[in-house]
C-alpha atoms as a PDB file:
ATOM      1  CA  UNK A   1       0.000   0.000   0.000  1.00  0.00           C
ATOM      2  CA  UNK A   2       1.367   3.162  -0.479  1.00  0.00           C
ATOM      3  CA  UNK A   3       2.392   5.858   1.725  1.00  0.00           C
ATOM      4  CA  UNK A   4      -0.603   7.718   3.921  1.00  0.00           C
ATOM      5  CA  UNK A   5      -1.230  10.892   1.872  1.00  0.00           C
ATOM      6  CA  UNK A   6      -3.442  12.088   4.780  1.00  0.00           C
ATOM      7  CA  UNK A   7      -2.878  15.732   6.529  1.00  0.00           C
ATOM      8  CA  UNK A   8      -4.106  16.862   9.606  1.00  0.00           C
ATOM      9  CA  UNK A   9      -3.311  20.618  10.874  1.00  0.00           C
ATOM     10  CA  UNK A  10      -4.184  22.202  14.336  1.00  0.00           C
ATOM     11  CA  UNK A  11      -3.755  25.861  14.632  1.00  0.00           C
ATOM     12  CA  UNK A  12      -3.908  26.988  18.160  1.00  0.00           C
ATOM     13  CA  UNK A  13      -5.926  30.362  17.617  1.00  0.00           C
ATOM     14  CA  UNK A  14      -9.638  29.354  17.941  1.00  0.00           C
ATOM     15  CA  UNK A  15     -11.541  29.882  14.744  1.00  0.00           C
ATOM     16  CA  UNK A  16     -12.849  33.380  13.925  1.00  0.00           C
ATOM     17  CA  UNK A  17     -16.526  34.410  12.739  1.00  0.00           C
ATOM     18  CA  UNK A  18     -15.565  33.496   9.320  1.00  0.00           C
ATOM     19  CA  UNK A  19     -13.884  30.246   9.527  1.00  0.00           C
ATOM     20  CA  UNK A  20     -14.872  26.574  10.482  1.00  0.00           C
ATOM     21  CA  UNK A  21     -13.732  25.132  13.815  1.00  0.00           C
ATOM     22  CA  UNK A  22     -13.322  21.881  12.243  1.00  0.00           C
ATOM     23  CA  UNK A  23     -12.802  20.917   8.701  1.00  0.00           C
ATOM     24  CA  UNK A  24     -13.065  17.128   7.438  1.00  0.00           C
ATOM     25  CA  UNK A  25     -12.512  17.301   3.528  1.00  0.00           C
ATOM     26  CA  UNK A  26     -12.384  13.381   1.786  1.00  0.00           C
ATOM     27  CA  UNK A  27     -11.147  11.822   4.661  1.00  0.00           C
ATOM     28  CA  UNK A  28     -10.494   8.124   4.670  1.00  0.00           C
ATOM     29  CA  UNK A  29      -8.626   6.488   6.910  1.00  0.00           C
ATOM     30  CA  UNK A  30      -6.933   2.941   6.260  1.00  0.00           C
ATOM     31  CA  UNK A  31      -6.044   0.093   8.391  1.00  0.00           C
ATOM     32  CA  UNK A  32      -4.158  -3.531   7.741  1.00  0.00           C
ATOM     33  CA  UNK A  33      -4.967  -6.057   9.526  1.00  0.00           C
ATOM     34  CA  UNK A  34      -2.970  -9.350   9.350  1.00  0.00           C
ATOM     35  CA  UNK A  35      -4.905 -12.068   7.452  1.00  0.00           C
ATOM     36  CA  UNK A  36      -4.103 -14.643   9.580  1.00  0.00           C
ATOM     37  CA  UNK A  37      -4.393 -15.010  13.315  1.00  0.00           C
ATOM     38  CA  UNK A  38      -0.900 -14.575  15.075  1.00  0.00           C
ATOM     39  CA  UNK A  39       0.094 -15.990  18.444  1.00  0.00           C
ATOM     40  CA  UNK A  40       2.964 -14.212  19.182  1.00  0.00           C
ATOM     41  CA  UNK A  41       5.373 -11.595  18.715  1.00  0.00           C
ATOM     42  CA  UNK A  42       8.449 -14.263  17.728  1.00  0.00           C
ATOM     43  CA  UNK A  43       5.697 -16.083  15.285  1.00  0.00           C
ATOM     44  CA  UNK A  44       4.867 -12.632  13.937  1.00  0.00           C
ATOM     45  CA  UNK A  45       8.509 -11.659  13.061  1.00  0.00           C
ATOM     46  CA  UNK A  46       9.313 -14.998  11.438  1.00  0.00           C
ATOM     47  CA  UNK A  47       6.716 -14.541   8.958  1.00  0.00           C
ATOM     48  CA  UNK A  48       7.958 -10.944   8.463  1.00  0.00           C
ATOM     49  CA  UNK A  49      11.302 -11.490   7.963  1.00  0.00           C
ATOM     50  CA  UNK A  50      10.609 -14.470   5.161  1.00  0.00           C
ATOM     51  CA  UNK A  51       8.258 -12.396   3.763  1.00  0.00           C
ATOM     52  CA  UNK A  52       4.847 -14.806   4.463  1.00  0.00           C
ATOM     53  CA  UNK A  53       2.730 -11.920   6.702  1.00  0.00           C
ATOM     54  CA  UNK A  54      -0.001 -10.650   4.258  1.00  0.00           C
ATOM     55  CA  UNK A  55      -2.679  -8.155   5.137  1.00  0.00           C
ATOM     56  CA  UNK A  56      -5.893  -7.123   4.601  1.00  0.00           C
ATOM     57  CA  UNK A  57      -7.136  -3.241   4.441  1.00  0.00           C
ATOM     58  CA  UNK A  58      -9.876  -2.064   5.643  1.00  0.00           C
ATOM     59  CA  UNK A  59     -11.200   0.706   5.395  1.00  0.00           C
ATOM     60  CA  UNK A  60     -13.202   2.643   8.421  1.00  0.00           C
ATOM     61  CA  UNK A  61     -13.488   5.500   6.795  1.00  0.00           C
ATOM     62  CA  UNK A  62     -14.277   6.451   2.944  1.00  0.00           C
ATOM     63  CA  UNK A  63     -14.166   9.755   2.144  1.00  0.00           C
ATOM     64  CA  UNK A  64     -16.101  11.456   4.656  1.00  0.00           C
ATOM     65  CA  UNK A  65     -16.801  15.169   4.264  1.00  0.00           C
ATOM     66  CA  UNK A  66     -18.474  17.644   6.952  1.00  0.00           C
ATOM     67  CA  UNK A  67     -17.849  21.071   8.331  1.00  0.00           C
ATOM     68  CA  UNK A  68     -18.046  22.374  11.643  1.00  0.00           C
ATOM     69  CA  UNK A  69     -18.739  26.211  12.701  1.00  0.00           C
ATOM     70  CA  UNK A  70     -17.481  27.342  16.149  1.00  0.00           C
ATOM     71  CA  UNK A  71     -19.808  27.017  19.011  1.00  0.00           C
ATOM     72  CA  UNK A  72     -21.786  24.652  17.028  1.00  0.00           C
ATOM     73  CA  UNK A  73     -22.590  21.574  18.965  1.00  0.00           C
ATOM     74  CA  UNK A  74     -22.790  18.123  16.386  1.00  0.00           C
ATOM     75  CA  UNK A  75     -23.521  14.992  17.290  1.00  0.00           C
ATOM     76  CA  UNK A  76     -22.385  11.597  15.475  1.00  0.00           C
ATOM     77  CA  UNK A  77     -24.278   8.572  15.362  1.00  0.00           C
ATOM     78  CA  UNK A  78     -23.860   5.295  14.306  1.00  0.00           C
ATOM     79  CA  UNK A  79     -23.978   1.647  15.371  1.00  0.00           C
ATOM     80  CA  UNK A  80     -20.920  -0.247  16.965  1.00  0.00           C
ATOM     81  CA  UNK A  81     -17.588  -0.208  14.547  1.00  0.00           C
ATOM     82  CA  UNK A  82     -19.390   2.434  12.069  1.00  0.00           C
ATOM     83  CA  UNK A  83     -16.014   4.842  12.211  1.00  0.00           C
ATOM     84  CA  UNK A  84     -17.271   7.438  14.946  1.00  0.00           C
ATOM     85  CA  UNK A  85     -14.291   6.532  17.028  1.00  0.00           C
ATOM     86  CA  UNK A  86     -11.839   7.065  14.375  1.00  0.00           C
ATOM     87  CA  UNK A  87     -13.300  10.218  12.974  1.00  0.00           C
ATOM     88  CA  UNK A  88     -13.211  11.266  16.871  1.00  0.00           C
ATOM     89  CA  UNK A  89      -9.351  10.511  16.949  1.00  0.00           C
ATOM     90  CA  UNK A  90      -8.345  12.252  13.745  1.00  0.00           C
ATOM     91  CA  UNK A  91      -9.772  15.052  14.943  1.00  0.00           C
ATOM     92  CA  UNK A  92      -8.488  14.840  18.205  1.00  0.00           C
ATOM     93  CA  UNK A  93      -4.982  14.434  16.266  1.00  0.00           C
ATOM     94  CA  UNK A  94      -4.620  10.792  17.780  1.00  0.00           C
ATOM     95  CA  UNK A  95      -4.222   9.662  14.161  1.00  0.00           C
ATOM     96  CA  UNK A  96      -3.277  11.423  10.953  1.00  0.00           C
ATOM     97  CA  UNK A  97      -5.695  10.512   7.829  1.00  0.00           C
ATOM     98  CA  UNK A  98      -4.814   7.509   5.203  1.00  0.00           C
ATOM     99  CA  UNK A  99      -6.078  10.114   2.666  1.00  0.00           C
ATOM    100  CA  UNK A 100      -7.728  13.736   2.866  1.00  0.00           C
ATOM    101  CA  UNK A 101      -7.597  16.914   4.921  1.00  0.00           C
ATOM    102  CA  UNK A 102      -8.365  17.656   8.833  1.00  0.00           C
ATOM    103  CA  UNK A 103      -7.894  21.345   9.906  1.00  0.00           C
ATOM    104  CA  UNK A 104      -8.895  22.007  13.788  1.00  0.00           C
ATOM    105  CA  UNK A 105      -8.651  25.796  14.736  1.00  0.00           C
ATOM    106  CA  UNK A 106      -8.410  26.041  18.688  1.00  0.00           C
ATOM    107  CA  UNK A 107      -7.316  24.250  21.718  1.00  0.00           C
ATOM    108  CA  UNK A 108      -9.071  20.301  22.159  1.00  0.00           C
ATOM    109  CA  UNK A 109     -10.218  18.760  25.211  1.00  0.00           C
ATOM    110  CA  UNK A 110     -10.584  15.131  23.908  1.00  0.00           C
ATOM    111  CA  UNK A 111     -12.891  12.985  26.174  1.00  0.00           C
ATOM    112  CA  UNK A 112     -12.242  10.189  23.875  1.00  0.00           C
ATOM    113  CA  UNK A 113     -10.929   7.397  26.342  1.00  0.00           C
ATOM    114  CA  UNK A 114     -11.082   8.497  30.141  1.00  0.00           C
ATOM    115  CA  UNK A 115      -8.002   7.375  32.160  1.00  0.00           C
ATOM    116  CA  UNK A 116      -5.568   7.261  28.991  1.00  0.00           C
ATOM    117  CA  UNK A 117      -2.057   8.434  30.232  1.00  0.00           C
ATOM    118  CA  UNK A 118      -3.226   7.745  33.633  1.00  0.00           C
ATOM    119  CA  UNK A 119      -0.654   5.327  35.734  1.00  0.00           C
ATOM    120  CA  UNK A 120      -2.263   3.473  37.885  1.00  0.00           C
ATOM    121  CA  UNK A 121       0.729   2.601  40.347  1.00  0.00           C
ATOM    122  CA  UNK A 122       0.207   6.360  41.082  1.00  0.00           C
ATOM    123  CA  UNK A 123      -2.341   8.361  43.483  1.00  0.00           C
ATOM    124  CA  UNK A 124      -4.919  10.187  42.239  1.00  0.00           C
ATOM    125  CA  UNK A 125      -3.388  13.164  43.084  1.00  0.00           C
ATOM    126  CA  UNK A 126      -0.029  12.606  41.252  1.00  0.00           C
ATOM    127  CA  UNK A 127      -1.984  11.813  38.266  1.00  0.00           C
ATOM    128  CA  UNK A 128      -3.843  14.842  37.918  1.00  0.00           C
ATOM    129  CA  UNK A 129      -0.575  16.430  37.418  1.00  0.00           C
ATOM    130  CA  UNK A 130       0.693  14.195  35.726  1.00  0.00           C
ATOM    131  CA  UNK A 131      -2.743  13.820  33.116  1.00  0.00           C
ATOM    132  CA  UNK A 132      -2.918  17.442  33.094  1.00  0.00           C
ATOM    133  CA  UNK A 133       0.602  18.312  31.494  1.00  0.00           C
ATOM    134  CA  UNK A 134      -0.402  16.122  28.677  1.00  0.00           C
ATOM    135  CA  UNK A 135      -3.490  18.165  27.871  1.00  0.00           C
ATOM    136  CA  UNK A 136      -0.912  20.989  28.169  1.00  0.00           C
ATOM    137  CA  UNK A 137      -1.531  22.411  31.699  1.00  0.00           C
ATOM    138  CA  UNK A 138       1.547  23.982  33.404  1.00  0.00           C
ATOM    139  CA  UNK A 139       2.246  22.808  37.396  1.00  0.00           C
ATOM    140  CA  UNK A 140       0.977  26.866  38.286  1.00  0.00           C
ATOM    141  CA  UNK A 141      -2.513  26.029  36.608  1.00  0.00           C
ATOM    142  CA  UNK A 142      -2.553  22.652  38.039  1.00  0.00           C
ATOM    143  CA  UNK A 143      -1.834  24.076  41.635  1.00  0.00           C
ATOM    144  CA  UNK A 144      -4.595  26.665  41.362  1.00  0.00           C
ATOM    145  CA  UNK A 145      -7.200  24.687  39.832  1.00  0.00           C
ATOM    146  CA  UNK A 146      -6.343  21.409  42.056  1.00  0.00           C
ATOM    147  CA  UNK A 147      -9.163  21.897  45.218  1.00  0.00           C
ATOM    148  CA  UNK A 148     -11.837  22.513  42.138  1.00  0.00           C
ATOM    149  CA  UNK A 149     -10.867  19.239  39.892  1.00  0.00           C
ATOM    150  CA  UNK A 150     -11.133  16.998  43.639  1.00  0.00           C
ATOM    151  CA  UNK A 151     -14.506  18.967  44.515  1.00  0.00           C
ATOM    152  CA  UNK A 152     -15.758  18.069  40.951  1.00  0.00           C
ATOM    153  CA  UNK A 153     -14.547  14.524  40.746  1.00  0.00           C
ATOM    154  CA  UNK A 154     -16.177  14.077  44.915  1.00  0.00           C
ATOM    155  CA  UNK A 155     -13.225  11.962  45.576  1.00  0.00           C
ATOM    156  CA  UNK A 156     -11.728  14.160  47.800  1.00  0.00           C
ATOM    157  CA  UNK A 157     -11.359  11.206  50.680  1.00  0.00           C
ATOM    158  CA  UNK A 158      -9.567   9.063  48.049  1.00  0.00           C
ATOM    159  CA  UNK A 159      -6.720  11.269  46.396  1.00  0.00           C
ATOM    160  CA  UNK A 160      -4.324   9.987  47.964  1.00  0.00           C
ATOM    161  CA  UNK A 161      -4.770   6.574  47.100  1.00  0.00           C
ATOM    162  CA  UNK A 162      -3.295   4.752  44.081  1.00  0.00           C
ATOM    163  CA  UNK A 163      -5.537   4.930  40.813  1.00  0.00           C
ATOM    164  CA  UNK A 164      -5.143   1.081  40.894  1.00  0.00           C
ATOM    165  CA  UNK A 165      -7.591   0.716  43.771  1.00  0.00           C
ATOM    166  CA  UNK A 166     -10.519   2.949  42.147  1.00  0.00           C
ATOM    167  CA  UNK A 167     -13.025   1.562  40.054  1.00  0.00           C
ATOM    168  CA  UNK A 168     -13.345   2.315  36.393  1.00  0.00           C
ATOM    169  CA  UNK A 169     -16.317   5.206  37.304  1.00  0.00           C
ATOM    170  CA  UNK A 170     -14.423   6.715  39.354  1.00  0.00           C
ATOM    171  CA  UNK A 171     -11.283   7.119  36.933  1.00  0.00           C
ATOM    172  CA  UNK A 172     -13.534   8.168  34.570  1.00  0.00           C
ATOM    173  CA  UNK A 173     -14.391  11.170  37.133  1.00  0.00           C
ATOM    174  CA  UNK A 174     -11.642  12.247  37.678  1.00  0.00           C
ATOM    175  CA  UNK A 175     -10.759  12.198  34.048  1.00  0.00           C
ATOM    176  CA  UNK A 176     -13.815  14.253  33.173  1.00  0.00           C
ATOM    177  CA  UNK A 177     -12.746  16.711  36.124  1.00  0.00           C
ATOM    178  CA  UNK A 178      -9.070  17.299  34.700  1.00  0.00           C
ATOM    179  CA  UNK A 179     -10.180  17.506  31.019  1.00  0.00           C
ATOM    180  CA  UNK A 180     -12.803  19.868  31.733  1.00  0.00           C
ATOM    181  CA  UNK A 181     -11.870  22.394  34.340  1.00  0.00           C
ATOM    182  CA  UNK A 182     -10.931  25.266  31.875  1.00  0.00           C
ATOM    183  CA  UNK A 183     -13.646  26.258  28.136  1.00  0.00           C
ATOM    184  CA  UNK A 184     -11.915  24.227  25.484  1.00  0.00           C
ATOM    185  CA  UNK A 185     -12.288  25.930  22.851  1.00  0.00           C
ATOM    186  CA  UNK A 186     -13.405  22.446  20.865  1.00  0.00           C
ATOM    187  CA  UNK A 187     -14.915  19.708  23.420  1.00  0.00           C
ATOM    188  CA  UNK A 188     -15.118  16.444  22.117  1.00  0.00           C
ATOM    189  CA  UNK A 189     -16.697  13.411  24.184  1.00  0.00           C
ATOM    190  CA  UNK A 190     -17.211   9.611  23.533  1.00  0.00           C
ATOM    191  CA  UNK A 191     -19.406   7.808  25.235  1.00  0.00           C
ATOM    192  CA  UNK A 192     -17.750   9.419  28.329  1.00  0.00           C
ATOM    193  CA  UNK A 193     -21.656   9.989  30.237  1.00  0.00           C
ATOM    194  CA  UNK A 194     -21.986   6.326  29.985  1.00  0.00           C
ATOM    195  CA  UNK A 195     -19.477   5.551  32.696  1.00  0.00           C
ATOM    196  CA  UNK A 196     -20.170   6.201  36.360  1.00  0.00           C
ATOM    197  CA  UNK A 197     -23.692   6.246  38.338  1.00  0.00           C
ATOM    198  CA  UNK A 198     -26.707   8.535  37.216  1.00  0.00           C
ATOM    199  CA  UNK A 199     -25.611  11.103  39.235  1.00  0.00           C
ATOM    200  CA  UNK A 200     -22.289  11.685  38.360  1.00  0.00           C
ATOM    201  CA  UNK A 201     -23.796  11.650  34.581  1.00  0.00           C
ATOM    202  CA  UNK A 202     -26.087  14.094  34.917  1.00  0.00           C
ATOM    203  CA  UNK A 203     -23.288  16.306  36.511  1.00  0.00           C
ATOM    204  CA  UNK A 204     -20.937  15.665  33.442  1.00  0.00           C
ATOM    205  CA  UNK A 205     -24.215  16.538  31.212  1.00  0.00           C
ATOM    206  CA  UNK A 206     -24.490  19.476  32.872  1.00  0.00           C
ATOM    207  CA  UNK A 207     -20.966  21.057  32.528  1.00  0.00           C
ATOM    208  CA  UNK A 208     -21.227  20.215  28.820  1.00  0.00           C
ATOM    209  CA  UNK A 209     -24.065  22.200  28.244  1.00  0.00           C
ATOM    210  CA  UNK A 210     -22.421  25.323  30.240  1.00  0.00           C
ATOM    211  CA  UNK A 211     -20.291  24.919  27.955  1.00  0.00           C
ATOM    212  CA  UNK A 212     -22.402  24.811  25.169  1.00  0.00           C
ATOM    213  CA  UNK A 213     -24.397  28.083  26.452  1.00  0.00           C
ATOM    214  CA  UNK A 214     -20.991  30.187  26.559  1.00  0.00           C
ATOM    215  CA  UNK A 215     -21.296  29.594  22.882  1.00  0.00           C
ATOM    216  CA  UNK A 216     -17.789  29.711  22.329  1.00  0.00           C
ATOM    217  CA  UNK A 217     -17.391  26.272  22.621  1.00  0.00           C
ATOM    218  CA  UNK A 218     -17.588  23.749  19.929  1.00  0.00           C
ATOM    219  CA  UNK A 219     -18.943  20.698  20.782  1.00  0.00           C
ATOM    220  CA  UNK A 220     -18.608  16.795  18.977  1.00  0.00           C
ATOM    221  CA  UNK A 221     -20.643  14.370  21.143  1.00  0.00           C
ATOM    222  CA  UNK A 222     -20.777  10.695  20.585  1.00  0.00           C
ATOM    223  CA  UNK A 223     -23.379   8.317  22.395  1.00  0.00           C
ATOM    224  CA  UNK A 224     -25.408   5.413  22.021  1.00  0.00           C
ATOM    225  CA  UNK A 225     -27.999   7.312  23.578  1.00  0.00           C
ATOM    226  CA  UNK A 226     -30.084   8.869  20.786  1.00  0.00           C
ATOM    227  CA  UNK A 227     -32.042  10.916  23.282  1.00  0.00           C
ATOM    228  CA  UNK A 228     -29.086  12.170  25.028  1.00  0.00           C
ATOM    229  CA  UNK A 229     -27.721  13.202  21.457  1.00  0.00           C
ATOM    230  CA  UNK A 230     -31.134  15.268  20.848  1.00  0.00           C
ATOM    231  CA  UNK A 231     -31.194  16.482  24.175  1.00  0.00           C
ATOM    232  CA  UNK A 232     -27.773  18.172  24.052  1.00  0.00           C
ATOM    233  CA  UNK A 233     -26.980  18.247  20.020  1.00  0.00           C
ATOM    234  CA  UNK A 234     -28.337  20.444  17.362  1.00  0.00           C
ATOM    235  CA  UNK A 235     -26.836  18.960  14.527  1.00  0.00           C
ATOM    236  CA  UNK A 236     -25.789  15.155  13.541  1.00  0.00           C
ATOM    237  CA  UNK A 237     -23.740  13.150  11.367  1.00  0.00           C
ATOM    238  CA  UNK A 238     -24.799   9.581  10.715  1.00  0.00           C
ATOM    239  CA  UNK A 239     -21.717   7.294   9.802  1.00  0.00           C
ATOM    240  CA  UNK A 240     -22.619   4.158   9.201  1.00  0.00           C
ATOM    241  CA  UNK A 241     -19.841   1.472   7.784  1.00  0.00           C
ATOM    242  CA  UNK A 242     -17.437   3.997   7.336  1.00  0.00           C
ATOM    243  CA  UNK A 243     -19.864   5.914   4.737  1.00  0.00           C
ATOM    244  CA  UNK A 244     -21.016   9.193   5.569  1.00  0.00           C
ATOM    245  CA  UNK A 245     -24.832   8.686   5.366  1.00  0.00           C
ATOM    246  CA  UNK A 246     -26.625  11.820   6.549  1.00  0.00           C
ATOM    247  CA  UNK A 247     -26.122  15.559   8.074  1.00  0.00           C
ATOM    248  CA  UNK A 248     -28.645  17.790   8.982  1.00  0.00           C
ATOM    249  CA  UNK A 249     -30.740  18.558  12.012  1.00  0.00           C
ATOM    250  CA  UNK A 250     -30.469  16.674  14.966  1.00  0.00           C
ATOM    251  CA  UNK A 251     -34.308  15.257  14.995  1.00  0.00           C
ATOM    252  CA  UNK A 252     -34.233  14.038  11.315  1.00  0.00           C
ATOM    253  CA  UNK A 253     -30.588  12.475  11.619  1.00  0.00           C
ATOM    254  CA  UNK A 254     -31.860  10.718  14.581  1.00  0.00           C
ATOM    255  CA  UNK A 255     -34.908   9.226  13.114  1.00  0.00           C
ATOM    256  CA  UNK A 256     -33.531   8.227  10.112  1.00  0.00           C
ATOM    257  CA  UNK A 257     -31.230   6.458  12.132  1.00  0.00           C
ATOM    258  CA  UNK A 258     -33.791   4.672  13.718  1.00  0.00           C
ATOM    259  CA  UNK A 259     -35.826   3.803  10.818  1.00  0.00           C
ATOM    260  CA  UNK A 260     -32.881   1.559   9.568  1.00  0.00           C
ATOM    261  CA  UNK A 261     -33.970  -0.918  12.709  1.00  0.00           C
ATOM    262  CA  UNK A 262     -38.126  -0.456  12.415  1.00  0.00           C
END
């Protein structure tokens, strides 16, 4: 196969009146998978090296095309293994496009996998700093904002113990907490309200639509919830087997969506 062809660009000025947030122009994005089932690493580099591993492509995403304005708040739908992940990611920057264009004007605060760069040998309070200068927060910020991510997260009994003792709701708080204690200027969540109790959930919900009423903030939001996509969304985009299959308002996205199962 050759070479990706893909770009992706992030320009750290948010976008002004005139200009899209995000920009997805023909993106498809390429992956090879092994054809045959591998054991092991030593099996794997045998076959390598005499030239006997073959793979497969395939494609999760074929030419997809949609625009984004800021403080628009979008919402993409699709069932399980559709591409709403992946599209998630490239925009995030977590991967670069097999083919096509992604342009993201403004600083990201991905919710795409709660607890990634977490270590869980560590307390909860060593990884807030340590989570928070990857999202690009410096030890002052950290310091000042520390009491508010704890009051957030309501783990304020358990910061000092290691992450490896909490359960997988409550890294996901404190995730949410770090991620989302200064505006982004683009917010992007996955499935991220479907981890933790009701509570906690409707508290997440909540920020994200503060948010969402500065109306500086652009918002993607993925969910398996349709009703929590209309509740919160204005806008969808329906991806279905990589395809781009519809974009338009929120309530005929949705229904369309569901007619596919009637």
């Amino acid at each position: 196969m050759a070479a990706p062809t893909g770009i992706y660009r992030q320009f750290n000025e948010p976008a002004q009146a005139d200009e899209y947030a995000i920009e997805v122009n023909d993106v498809t994005m390429i992956f090879n998978m092994a054809s045959e089932q591998l054991n092991n690493l030593k099996e794997y580099f045998i076959k390598l090296m005499r030239h006997e591993l073959f793979f497969n492509e395939f494609r999760a995403l074929k030419n997809v095309s949609f625009k984004v304005k800021r403080g628009d708040v979008v919402g993409l739908v699709g069932t399980n293994g559709s591409g709403k992940s992946t599209m998630l990611k490239i925009i995030a920057g977590v991967l670069e496009p097999s083919e096509g264009t992604c342009i993201v004007r403004g600083n990201i605060a991905p919710l795409i996998e709660l607890g990634a760069g977490f270590d869980m040998e560590l307390t909860a309070r060593e990884n807030i700093y340590l989570n928070g200068s990857l999202l690009g927060y410096t030890k002052q910020f950290i310091d000042e904002k520390f009491d508010e991510i704890v009051e957030f997260a309501e783990l304020r009994d358990f910061v000092d113990m290691p992450l490896k003792n909490y359960s997988s709701g409550m890294v996901a708080r404190i995730a949410f907490a770090i991620a989302t204690v200064t505006e982004p200027d683009i917010l992007i969540v996955d499935e991220t309200l479907s981890v933790g109790d009701v509570f906690f959930q409707n508290k997440c919900e909540e920020r994200i639509k503060h948010f969402i009423e500065s109306g500086d903030v652009t918002v993607l939001f993925v969910s398996h919830s349709l009703e929590q996509v209309e509740r919160i969304c204005k806008r969808a985009v329906w991806i279905e087997k990589g395809d781009l299959r519809m974009d338009g308002p929120v309530e005929e996205v949705c229904q369309a969506y569901r007619n596919q199962f009637a």
